[in-house]
Protein backbone atom coordinates (compact mmCIF):
# COMPACT_ATOMS: atom_id res chain seq x y z
CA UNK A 1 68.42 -14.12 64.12
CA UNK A 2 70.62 -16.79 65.12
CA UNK A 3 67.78 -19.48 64.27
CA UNK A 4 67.22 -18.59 61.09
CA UNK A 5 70.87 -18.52 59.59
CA UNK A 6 71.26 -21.33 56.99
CA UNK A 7 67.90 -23.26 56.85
CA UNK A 8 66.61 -21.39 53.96
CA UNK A 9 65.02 -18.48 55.26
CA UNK A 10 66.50 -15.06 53.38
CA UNK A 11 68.16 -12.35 55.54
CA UNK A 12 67.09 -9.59 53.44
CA UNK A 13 70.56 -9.24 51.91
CA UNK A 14 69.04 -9.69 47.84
CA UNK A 15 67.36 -12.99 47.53
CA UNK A 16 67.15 -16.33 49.35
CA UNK A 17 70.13 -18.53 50.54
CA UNK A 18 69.12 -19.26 54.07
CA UNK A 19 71.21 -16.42 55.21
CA UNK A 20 74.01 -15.81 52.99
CA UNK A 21 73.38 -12.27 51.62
CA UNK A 22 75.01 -12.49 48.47
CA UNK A 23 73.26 -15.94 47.10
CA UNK A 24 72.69 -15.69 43.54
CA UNK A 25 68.71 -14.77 43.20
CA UNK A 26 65.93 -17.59 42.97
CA UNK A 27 64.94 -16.55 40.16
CA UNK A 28 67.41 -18.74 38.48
CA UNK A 29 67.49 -21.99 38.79
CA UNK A 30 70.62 -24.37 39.67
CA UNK A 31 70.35 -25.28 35.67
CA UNK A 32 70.51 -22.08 34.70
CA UNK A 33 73.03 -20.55 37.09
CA UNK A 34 75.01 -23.84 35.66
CA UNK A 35 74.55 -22.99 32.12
CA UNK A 36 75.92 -18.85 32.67
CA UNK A 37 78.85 -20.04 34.89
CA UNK A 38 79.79 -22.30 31.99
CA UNK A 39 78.78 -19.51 28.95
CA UNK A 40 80.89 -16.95 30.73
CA UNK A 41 83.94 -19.45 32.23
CA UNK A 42 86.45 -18.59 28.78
CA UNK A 43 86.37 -15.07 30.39
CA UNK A 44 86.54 -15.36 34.09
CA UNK A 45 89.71 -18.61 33.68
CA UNK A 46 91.54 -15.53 31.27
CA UNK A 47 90.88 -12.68 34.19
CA UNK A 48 89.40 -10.49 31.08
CA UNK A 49 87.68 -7.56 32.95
CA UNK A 50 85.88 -6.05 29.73
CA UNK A 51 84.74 -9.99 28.96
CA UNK A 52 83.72 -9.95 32.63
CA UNK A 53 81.66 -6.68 33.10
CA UNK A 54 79.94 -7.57 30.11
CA UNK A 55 78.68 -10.98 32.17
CA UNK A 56 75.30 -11.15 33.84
CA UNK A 57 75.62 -9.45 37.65
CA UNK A 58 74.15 -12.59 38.87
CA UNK A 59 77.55 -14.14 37.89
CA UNK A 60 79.67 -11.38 39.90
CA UNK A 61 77.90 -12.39 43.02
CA UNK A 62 78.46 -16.14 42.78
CA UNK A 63 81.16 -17.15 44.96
CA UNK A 64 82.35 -20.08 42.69
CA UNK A 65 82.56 -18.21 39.10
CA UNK A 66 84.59 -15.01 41.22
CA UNK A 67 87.23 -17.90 42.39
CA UNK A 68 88.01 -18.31 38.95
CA UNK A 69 87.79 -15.24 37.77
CA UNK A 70 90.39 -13.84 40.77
CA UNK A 71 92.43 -16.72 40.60
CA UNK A 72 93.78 -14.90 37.29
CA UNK A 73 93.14 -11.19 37.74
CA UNK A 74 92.17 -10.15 41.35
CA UNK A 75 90.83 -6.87 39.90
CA UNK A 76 87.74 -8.74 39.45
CA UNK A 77 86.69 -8.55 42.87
CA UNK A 78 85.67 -4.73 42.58
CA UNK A 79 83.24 -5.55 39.59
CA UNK A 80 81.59 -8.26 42.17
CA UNK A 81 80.12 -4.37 43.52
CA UNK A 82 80.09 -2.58 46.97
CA UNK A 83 78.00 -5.07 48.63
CA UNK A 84 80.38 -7.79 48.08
CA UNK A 85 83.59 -6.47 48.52
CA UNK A 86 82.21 -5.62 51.74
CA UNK A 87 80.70 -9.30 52.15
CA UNK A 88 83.34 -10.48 54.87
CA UNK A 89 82.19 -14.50 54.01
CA UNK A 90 82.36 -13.96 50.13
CA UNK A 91 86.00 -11.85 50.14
CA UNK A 92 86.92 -14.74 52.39
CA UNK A 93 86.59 -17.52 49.58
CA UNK A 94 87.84 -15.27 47.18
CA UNK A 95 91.12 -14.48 49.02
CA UNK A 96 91.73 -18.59 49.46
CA UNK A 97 91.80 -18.35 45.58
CA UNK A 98 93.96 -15.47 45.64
CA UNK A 99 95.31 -13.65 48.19
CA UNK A 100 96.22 -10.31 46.21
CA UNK A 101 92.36 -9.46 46.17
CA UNK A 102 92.56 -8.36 49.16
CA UNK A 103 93.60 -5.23 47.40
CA UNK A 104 90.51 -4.60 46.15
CA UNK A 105 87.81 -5.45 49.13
CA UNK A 106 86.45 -2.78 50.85
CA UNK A 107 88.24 -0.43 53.49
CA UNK A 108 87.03 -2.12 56.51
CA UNK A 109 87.67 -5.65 55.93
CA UNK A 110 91.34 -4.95 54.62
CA UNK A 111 92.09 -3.91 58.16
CA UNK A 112 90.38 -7.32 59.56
CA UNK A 113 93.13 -9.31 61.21
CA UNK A 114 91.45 -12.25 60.03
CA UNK A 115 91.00 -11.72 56.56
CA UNK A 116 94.92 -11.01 56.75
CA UNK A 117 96.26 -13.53 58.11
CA UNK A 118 94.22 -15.53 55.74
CA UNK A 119 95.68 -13.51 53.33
CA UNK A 120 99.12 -13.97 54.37
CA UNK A 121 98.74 -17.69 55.30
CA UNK A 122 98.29 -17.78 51.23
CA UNK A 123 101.02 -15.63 49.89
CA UNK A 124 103.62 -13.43 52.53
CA UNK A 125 103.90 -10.72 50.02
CA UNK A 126 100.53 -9.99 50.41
CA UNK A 127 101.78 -7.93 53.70
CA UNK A 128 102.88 -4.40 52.09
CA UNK A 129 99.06 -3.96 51.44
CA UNK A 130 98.02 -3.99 55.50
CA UNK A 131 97.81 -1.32 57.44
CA UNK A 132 100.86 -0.84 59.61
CA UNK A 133 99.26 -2.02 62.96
CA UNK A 134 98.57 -5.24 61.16
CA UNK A 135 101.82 -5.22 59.61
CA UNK A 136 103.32 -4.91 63.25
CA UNK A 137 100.87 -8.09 64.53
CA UNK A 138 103.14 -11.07 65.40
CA UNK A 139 100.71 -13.52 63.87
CA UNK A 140 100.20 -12.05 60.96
CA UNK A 141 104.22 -11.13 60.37
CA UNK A 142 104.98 -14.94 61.53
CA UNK A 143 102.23 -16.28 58.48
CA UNK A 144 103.64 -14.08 55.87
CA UNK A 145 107.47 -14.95 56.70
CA UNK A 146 106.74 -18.53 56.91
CA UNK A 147 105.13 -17.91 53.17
CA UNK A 148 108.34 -15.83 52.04
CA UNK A 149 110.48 -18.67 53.26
């Protein structure tokens, strides 16, 4: 398994990528994965969920157009679906653009101490959402106080 992350080859998880489950299909082409990211970009820079459910799923798994589209309303991770907001590498980027979408990932990965402190790192408020033993972790505490200043 280790061999064939990231030259190409498809894990299974929905289309090619060379390992990266949630890789927009290859059906599309770059063009054309271009040309919806910039039909649909009015909605995802306002955070407008009904604008955004309306967009092709193909856009809800694309790392990039989520950034933007969380940056403004983090409630757009859960239309991204189950799969994804249980995609540890894809909540990742989409936490770096903003942290309070943490909120909305799945169960599981809002109790990864990694994913918090990433969280925190970004925005100290961000702690009331963690569980308590996370809450309690002197890393994690030490990233969000430095963040509340």
């Amino acid at each position: 398994a280790k061999a064939a992350r990231g030259n190409g080859v498809s894990d299974g998880g929905g289309g090619g990528g060379g390992g990266r489950g949630l890789a927009p299909p290859t059906h599309l082409s770059p063009n054309e994965l271009k040309r919806l990211r910039r039909q649909h970009r009015a909605a995802a820079q306002a955070g407008d969920l009904r604008a955004l459910k309306a967009a092709p799923k193909v856009l809800l798994k694309d790392v990039a157009f989520m950034q933007i589209a969380c940056r403004e309303n983090p409630r757009a991770l859960a239309l991204a679906g189950e799969k994804a907001c249980r995609d540890i590498r894809f909540v990742h980027s989409i936490i770096l653009a903003n942290p309070w979408a943490l909120e909305y990932a799945a169960v599981e990965l809002r109790a990864h101490r990694g994913l918090c402190l990433a969280a925190c790192e970004r925005d100290g408020g961000v702690l009331g959402l963690l569980p308590a033993a996370l809450r309690e972790d002197a890393a994690v505490a030490r990233a969000a106080a430095l963040q509340d200043g």
